[in-house]
Structures are given as C-alpha cells and as structure tokens.
C-alpha atoms as a PDB file:
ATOM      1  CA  UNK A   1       0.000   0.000   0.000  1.00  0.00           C
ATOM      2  CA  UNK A   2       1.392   3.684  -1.001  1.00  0.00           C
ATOM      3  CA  UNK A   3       1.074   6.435   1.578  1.00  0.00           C
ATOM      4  CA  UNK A   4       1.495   9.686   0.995  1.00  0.00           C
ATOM      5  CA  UNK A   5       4.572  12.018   2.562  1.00  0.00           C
ATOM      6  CA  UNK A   6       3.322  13.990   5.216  1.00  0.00           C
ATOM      7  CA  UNK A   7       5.520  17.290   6.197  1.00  0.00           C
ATOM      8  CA  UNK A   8       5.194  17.709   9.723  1.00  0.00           C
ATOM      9  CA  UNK A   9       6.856  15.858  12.695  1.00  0.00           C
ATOM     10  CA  UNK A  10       5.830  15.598  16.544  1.00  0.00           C
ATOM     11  CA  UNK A  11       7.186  19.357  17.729  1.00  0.00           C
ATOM     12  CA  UNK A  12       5.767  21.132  13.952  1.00  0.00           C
ATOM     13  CA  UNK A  13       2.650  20.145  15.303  1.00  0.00           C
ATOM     14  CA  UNK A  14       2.562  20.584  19.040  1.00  0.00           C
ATOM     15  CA  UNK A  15       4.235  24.470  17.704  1.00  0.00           C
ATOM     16  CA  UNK A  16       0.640  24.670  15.196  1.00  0.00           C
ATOM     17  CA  UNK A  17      -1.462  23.916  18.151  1.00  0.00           C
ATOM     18  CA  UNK A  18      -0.451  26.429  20.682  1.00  0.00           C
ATOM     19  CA  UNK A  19      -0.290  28.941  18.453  1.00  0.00           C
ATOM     20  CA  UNK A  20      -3.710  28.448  17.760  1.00  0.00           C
ATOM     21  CA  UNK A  21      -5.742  27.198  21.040  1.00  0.00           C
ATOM     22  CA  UNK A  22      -3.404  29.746  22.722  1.00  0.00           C
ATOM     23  CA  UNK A  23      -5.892  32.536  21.395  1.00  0.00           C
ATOM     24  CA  UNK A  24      -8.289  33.861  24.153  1.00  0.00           C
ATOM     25  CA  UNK A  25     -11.367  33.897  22.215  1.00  0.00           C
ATOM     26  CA  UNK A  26     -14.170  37.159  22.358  1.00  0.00           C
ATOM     27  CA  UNK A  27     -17.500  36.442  24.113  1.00  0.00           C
ATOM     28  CA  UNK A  28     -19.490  35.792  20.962  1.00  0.00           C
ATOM     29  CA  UNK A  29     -16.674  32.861  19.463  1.00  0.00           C
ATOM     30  CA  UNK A  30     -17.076  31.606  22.615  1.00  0.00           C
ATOM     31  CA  UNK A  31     -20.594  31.125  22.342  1.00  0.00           C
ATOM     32  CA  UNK A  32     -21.381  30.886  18.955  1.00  0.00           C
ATOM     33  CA  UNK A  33     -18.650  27.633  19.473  1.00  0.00           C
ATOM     34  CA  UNK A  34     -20.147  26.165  22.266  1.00  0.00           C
ATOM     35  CA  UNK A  35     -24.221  26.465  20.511  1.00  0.00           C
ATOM     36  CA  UNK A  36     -22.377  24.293  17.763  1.00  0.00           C
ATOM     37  CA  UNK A  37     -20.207  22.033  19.940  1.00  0.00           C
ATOM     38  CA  UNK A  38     -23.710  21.041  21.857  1.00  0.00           C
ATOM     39  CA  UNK A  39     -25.055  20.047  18.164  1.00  0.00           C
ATOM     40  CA  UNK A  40     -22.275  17.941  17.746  1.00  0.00           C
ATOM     41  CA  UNK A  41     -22.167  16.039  20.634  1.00  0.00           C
ATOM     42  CA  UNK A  42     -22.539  12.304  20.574  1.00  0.00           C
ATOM     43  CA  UNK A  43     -24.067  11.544  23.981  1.00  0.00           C
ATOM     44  CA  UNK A  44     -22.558   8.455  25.258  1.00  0.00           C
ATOM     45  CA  UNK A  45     -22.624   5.434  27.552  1.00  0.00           C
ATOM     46  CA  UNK A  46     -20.722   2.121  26.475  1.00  0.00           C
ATOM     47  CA  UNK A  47     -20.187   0.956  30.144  1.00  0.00           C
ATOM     48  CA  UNK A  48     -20.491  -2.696  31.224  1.00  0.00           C
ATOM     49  CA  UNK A  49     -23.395  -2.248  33.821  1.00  0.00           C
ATOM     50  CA  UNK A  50     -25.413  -0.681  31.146  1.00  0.00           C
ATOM     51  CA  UNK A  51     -29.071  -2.484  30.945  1.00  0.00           C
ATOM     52  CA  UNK A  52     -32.429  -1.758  29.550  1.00  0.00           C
ATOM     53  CA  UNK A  53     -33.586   0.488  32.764  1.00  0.00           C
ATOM     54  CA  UNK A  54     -30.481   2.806  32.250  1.00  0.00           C
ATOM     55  CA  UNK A  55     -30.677   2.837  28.545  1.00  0.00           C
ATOM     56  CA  UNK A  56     -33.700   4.204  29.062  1.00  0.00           C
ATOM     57  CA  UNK A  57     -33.106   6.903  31.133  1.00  0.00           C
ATOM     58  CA  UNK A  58     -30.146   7.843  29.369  1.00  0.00           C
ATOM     59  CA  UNK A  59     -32.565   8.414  26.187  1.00  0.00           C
ATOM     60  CA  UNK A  60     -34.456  10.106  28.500  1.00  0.00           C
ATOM     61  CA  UNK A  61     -31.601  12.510  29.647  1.00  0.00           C
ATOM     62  CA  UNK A  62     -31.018  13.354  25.737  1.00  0.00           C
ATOM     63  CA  UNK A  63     -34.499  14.288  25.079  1.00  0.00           C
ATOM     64  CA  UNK A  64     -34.820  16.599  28.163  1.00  0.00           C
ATOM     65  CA  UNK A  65     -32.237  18.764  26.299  1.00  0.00           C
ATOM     66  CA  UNK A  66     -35.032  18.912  23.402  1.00  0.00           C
ATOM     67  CA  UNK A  67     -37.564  20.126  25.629  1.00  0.00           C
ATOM     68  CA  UNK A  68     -35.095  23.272  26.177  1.00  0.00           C
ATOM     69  CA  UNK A  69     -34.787  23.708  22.294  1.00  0.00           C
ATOM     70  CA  UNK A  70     -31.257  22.396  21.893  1.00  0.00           C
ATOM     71  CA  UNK A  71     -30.400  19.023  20.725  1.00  0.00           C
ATOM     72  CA  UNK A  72     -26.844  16.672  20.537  1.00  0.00           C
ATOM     73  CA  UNK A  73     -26.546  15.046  17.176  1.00  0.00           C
ATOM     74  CA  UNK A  74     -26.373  11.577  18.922  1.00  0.00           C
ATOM     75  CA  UNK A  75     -26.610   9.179  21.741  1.00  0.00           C
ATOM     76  CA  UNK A  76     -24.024   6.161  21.058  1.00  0.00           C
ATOM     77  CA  UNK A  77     -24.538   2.968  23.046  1.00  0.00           C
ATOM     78  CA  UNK A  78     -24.072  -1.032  22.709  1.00  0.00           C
ATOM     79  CA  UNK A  79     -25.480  -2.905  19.945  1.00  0.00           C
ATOM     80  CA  UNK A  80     -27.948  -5.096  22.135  1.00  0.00           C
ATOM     81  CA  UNK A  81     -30.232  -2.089  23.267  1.00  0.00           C
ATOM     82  CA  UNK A  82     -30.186   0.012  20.180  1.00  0.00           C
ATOM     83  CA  UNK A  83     -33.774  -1.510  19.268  1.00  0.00           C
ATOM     84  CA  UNK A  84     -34.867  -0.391  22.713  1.00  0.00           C
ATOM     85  CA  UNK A  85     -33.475   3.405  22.149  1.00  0.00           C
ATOM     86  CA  UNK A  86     -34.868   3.439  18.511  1.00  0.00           C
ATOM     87  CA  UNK A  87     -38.126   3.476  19.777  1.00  0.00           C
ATOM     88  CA  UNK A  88     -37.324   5.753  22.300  1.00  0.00           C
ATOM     89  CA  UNK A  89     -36.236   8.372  20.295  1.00  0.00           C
ATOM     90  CA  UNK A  90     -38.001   7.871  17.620  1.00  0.00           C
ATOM     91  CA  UNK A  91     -39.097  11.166  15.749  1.00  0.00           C
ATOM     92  CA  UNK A  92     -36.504  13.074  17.893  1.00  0.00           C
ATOM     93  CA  UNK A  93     -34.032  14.241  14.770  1.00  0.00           C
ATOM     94  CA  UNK A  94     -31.313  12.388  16.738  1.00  0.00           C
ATOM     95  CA  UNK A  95     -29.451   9.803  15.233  1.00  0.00           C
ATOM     96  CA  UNK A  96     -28.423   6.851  16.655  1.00  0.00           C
ATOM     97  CA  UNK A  97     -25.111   5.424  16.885  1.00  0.00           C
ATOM     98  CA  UNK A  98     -23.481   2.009  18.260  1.00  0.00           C
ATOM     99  CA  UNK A  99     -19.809   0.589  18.530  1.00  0.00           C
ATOM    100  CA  UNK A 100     -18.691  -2.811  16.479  1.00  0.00           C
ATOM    101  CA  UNK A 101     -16.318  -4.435  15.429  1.00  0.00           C
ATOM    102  CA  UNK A 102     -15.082  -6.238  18.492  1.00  0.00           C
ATOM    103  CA  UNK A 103     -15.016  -3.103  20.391  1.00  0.00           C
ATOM    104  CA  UNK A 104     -13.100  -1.991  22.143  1.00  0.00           C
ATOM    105  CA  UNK A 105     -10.076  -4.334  21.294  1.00  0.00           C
ATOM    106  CA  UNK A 106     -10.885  -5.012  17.875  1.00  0.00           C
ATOM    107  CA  UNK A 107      -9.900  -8.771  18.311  1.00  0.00           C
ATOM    108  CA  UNK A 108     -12.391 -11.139  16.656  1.00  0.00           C
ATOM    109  CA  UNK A 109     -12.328 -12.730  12.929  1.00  0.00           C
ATOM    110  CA  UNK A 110     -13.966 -10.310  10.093  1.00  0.00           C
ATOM    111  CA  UNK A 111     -16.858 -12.720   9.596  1.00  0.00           C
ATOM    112  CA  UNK A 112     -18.387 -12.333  13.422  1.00  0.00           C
ATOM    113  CA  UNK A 113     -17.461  -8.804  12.997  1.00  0.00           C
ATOM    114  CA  UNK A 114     -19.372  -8.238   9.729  1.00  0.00           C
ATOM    115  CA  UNK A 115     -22.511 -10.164  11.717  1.00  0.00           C
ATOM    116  CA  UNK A 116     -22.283  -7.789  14.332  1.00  0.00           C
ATOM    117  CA  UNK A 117     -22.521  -4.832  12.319  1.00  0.00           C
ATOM    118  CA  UNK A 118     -25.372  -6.331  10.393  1.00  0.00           C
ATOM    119  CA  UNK A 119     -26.849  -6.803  13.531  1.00  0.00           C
ATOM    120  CA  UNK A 120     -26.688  -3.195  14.494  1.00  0.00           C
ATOM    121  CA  UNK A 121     -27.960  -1.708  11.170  1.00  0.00           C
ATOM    122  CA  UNK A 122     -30.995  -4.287  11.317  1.00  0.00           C
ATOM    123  CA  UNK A 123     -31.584  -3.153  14.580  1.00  0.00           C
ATOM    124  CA  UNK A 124     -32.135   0.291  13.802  1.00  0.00           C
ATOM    125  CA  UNK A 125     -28.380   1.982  14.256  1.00  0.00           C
ATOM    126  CA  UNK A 126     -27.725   5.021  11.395  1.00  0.00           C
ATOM    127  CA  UNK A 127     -24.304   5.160  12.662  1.00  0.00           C
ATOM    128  CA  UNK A 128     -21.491   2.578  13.050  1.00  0.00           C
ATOM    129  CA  UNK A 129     -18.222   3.653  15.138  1.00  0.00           C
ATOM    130  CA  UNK A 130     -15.876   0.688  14.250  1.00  0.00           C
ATOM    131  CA  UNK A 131     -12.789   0.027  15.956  1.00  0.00           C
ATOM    132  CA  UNK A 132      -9.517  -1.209  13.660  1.00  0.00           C
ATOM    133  CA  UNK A 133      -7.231  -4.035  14.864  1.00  0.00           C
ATOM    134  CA  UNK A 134      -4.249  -2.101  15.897  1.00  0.00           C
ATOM    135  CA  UNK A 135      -2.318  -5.475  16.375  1.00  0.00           C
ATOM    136  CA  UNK A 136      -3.002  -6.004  12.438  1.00  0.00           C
ATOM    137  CA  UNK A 137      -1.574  -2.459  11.780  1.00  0.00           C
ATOM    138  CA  UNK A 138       0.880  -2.449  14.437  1.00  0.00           C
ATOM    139  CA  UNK A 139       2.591  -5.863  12.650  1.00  0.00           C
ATOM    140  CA  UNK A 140       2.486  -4.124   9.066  1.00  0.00           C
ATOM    141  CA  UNK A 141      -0.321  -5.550   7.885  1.00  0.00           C
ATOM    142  CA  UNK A 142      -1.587  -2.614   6.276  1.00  0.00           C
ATOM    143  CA  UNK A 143      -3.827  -4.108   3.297  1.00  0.00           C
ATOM    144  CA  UNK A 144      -5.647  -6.617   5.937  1.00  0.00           C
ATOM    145  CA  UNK A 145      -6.822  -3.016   8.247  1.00  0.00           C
ATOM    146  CA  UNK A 146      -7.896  -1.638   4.496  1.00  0.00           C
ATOM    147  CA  UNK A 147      -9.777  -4.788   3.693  1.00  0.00           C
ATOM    148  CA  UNK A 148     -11.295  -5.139   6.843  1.00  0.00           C
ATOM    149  CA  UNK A 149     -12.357  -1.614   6.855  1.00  0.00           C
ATOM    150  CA  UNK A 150     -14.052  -1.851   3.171  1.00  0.00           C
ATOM    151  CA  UNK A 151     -15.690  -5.085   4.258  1.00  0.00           C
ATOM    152  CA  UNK A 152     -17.464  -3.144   6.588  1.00  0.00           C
ATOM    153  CA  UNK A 153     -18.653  -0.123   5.183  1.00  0.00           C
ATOM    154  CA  UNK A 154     -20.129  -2.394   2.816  1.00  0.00           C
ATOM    155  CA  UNK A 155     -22.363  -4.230   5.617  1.00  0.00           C
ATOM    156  CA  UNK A 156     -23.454  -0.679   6.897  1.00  0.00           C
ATOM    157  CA  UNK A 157     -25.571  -0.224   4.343  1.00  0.00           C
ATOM    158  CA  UNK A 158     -26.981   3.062   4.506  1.00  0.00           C
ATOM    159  CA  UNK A 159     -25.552   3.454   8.101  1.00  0.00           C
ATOM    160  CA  UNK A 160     -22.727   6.081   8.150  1.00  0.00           C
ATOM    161  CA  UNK A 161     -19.370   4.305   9.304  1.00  0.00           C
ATOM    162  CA  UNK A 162     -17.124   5.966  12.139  1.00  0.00           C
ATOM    163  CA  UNK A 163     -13.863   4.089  11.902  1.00  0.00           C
ATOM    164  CA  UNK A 164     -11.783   4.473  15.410  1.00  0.00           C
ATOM    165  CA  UNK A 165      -8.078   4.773  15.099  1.00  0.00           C
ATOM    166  CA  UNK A 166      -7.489   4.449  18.857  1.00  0.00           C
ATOM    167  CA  UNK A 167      -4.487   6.923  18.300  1.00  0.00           C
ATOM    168  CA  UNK A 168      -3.151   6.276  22.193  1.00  0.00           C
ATOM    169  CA  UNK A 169      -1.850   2.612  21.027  1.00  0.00           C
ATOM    170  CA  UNK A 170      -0.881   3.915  17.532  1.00  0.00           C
ATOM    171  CA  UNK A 171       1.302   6.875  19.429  1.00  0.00           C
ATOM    172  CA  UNK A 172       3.706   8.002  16.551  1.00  0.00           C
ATOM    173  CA  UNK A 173       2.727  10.613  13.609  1.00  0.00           C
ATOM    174  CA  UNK A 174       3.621   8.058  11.269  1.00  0.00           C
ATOM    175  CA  UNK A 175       1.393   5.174  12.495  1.00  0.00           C
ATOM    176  CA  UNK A 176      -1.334   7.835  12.713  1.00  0.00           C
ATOM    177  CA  UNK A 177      -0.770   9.159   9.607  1.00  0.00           C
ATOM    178  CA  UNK A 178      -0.473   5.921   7.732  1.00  0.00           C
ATOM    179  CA  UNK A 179      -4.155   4.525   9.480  1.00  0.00           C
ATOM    180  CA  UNK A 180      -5.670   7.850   8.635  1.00  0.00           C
ATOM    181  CA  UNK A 181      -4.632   7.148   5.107  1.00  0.00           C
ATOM    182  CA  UNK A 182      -5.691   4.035   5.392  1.00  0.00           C
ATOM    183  CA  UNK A 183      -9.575   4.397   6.891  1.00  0.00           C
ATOM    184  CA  UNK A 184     -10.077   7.313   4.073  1.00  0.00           C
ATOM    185  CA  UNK A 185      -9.405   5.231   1.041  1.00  0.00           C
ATOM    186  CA  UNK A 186     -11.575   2.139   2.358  1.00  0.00           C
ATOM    187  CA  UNK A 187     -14.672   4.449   2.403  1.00  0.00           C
ATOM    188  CA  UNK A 188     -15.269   5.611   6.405  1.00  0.00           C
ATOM    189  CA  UNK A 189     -17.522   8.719   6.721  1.00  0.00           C
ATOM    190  CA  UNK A 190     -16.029   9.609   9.768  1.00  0.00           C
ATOM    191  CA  UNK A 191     -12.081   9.270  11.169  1.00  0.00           C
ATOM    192  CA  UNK A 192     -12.970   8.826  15.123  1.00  0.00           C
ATOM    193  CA  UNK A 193      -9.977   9.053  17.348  1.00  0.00           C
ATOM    194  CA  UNK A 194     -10.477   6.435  20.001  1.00  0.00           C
ATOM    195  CA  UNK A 195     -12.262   4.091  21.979  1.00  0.00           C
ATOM    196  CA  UNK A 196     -12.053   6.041  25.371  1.00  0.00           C
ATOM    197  CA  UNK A 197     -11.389   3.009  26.989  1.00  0.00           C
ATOM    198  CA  UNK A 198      -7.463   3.662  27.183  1.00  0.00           C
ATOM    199  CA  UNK A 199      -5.370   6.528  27.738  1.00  0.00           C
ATOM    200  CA  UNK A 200      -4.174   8.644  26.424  1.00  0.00           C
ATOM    201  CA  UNK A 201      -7.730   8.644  24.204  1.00  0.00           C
ATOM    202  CA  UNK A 202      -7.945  12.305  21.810  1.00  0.00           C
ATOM    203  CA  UNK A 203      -5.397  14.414  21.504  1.00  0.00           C
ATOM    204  CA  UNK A 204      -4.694  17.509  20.093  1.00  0.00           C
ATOM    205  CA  UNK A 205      -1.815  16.119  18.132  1.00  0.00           C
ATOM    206  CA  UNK A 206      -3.765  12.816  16.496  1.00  0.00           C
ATOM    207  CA  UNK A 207      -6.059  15.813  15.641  1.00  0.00           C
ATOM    208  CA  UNK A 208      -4.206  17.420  13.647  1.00  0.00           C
ATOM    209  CA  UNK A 209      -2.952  14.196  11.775  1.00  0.00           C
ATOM    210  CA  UNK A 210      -5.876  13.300  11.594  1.00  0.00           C
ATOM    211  CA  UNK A 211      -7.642  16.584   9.989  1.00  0.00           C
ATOM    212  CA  UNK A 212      -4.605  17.252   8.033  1.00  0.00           C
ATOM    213  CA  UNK A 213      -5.416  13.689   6.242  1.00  0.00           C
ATOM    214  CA  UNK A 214      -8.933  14.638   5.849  1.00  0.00           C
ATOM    215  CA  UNK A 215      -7.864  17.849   4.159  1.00  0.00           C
ATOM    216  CA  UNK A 216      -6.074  16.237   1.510  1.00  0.00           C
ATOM    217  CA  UNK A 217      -8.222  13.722   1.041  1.00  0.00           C
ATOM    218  CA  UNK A 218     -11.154  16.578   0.083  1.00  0.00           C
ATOM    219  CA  UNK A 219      -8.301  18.265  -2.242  1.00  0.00           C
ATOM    220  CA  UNK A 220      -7.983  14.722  -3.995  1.00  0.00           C
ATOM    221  CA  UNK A 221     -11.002  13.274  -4.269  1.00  0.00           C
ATOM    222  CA  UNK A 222     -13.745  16.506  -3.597  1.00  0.00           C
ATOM    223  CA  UNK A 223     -15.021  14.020  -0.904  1.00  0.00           C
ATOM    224  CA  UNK A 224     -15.977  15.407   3.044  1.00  0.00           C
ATOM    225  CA  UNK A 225     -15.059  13.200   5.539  1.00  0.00           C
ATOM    226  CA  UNK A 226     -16.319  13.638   9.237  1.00  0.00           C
ATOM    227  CA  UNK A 227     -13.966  14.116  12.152  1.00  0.00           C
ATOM    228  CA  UNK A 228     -14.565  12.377  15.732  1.00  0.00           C
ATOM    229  CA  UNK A 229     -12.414  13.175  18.807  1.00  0.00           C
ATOM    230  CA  UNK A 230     -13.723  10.968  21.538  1.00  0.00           C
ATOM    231  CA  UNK A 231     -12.726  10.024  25.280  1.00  0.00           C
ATOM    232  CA  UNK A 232     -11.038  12.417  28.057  1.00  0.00           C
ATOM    233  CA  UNK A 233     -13.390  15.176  26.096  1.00  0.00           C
ATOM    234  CA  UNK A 234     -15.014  16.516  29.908  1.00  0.00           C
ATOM    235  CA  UNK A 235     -14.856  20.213  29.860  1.00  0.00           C
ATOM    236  CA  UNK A 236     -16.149  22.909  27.271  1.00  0.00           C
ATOM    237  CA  UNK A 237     -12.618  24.136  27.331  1.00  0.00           C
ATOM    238  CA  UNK A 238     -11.207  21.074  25.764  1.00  0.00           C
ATOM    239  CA  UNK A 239     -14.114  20.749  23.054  1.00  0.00           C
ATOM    240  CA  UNK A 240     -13.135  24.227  22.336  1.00  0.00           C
ATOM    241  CA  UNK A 241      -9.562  23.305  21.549  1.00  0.00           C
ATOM    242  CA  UNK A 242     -10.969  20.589  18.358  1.00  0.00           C
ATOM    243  CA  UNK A 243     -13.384  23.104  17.457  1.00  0.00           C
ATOM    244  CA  UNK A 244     -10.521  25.705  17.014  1.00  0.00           C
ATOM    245  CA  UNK A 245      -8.683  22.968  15.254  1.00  0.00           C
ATOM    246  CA  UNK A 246     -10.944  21.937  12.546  1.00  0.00           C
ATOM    247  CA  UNK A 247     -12.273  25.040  12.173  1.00  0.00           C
ATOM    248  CA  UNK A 248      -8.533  26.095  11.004  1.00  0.00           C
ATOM    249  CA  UNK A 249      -7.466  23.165   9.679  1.00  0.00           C
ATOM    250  CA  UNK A 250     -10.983  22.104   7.627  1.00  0.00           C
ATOM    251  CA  UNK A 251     -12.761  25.366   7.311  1.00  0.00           C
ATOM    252  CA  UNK A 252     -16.588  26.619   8.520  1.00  0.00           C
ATOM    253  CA  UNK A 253     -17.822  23.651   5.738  1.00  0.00           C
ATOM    254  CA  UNK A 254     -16.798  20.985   8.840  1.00  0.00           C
ATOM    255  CA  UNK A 255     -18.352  23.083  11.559  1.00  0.00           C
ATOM    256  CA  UNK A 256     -22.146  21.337  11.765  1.00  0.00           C
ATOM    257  CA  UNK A 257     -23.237  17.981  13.174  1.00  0.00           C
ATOM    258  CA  UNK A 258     -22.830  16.430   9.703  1.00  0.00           C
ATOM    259  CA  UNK A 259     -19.342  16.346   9.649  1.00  0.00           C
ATOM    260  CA  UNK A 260     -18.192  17.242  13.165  1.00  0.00           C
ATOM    261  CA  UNK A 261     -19.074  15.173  16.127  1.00  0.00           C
ATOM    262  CA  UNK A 262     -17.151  15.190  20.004  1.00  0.00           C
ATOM    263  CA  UNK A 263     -18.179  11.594  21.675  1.00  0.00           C
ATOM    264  CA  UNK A 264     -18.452  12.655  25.642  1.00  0.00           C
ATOM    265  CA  UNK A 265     -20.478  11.523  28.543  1.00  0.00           C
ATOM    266  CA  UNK A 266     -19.783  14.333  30.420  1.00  0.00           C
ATOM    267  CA  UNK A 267     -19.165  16.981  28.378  1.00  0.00           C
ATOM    268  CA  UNK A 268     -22.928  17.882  27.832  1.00  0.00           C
ATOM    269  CA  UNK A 269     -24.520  19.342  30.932  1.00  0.00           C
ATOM    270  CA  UNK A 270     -21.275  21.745  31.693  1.00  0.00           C
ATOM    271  CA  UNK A 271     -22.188  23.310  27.625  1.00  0.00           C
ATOM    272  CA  UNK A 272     -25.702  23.108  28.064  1.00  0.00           C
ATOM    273  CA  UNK A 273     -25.594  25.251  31.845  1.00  0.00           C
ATOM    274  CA  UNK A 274     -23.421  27.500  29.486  1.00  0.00           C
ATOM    275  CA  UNK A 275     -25.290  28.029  26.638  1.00  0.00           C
ATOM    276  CA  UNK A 276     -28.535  28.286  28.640  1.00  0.00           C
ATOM    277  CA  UNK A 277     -26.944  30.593  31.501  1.00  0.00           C
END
C-alpha cells in the first residue's frame, strides 16, 4: 500500500497547536462555538453495567435537552439495546449510533465482525463507530486493516461508518498518519480518534494528523469526511480546543453535526448550563 509524505513531525505540530488554542477567544466565538459544539455532541454510555432500565433513562436525559430547544446530534450505546433506544427516540431528529467491530479491542475474525454490524444496522443503528485491529496495523499488515475496513462499510448499508483509530496505542505521527490514510481510502464517513477506553484517548496532536489527512483527502477526491475526537473530552474548554482545530485546519464547511461530532459523557450538561446561563 502507497502512503502519501506527510511534512510535519511531533514538535511542527505541538508548535501549530499552541499557536492556535493559545488565542483567548471574544464572548461571541465563545458562544457561537459552544451552541455548535452542543449540536455535535454524541451523547454516550458504552459501560459494562449498562441495561435496559439505564438505557432508558439515558434516552431520557437526551431528550430533556429537546424540551429546552437544543439538541446533541447523537446518543451512542451497545449494539444489544439500540432496538430499545430506537423506539425511544423515535421522531426526535437524533441519530443513533453504536460501537462494532469487536469493540473496544478489535480482536475477533472479520466474519463475526461483519454479523455484528449487520446486527446493528438491522436493529435500527444510522451510525457505526468501528474500531480497527491495531495489532493487524501495528505488525504491518496494512492491506488486511484496508480490507477489513471496506468489508465493513459495505455491511453498513446506509448506516454512516465511524472508523476508530485508537491513536493512544498507535502513538507516533507516522502510524497515525499511515491509518488515517488508510480508513479514508476504504470508504469511512467519519475518522474517530479512540475508543475512550485507554489513555491517552484524543489528543490535540492525532487531531491534527488526523484533519490534516482529511484535508487532503477533500483536495484529492472533492469528498468530506467527518472528524470524531472521543474520550477524556469533559470540559467545554477542551471541546473548544478541536473546534478551534478543525475550524482552522478544515474550514466553517466541517463546523455542523454532519461532519463534526465530540463523543463525551460528560461533556454535555457543563455546555448546556453555558449556553442556557
């Protein structure tokens, strides 16, 4: 598989970021950004002690924001109760998203994974957040990820596919850059960063890798890929940080719910007391 060169190394980009989250923003950026980051949130709970009684007040949680007039984009759970929170939800404008793919490991043959997606999608799920084998990658096996990756999108369907990097187990630029790469020419909709299962989970730096890949990819192909930083995402100052980034990096085009999204669990009350203060 070919990659293509890419120009920065670890301290050109850590020097790109604080010159640009370092700016204090005015009192309408600030709120203007965090209207759109709370439009763009995927609300989220992928815990183990999850069950039918929480799922359902966790639907209920995301429609209370409706009844205030503000909406996330999302709620993202586990494949077995996304029936249950179709239902719930149903007519709400939210979409519903679930994780596959052996998450969060990413350790199970392609067949069982493709059933689980196809599980999912006849289920009800519009969106799919895969998550790659990083011990495939991590051993070279670069056209087995790509495969994988294109077997999937295939058994979404009409379902919009998320594919997860997990950038804190890739760690270097070049292992970034290379999966980026990688996930964009197999077809994903959306380059997620991680699992937020592991740390460190999103990072400014896989960001920028990340939405510097996009970028290219759009210049190439005219296509618009979604970014996805996920996990470690708790305060409206950190959301603010990605917001700057793709915003600079991907332009106003990227800044709406269709091709932006910040997966949190915690994240939404502290911008919703904000934007409703």
């Amino acid at each position: 598989m070919n990659f293509n060169a890419y120009p920065f190394n670890k301290e050109q980009i850590e020097a790109r970021i604080d010159n640009l989250v370092g700016q204090k923003p005015s009192e309408a950026d600030w709120n203007k950004a965090m209207q759109l980051i709370f439009s763009c949130i995927d609300l989220t709970t992928l815990e183990a002690t999850d069950n039918a009684d929480r799922i359902a007040a966790f639907c209920d949680k995301a429609l209370a924001y409706q009844k205030a007039d503000v909406s996330v984009a999302a709620i993202c759970i586990y494949s077995p109760f996304v029936k249950q929170a179709k239902a719930l939800i149903k007519n709400s404008g939210m979409q519903l998203a679930t994780v596959a793919c052996a998450f969060p490991t990413g350790q199970m043959p392609l067949e069982i994974k493709l059933k689980e997606v196809e599980f999912a999608v006849a289920q009800g799920a519009d969106e799919v957040d895969m998550v790659i084998s990083r011990g495939t990658f991590l051993q070279g096996d670069f056209d087995t990820v790509f495969e994988e990756i294109k077997a999937v999108k295939k058994a979404c369907g009409k379902a919009h596919l998320k594919v997860i990097l997990e950038t804190g187990e890739l760690s270097t630029v070049d292992n970034i850059r290379k999966a980026s790469e990688i996930a964009l020419m197999a077809g994903a909709d959306f380059l997620k960063t991680s699992t937020g299962k592991i740390s460190p989970a999103a990072t400014p730096l896989a960001a920028v890798i990340m939405l510097d890949s996009i970028a290219e990819y759009h210049e190439k192909t005219a296509k618009k890929v979604g970014f996805k930083p996920a996990g470690g995402i708790a305060d409206p100052e950190t959301a603010y940080a990605y917001y700057l980034l793709v915003k600079d990096i991907l332009g106003e085009d990227w800044l709406n719910n269709k091709l932006f999204r910040i997966g949190a669990s915690r994240l939404a009350d502290k911008v919703f007391e904000l934007i409703k203060a």
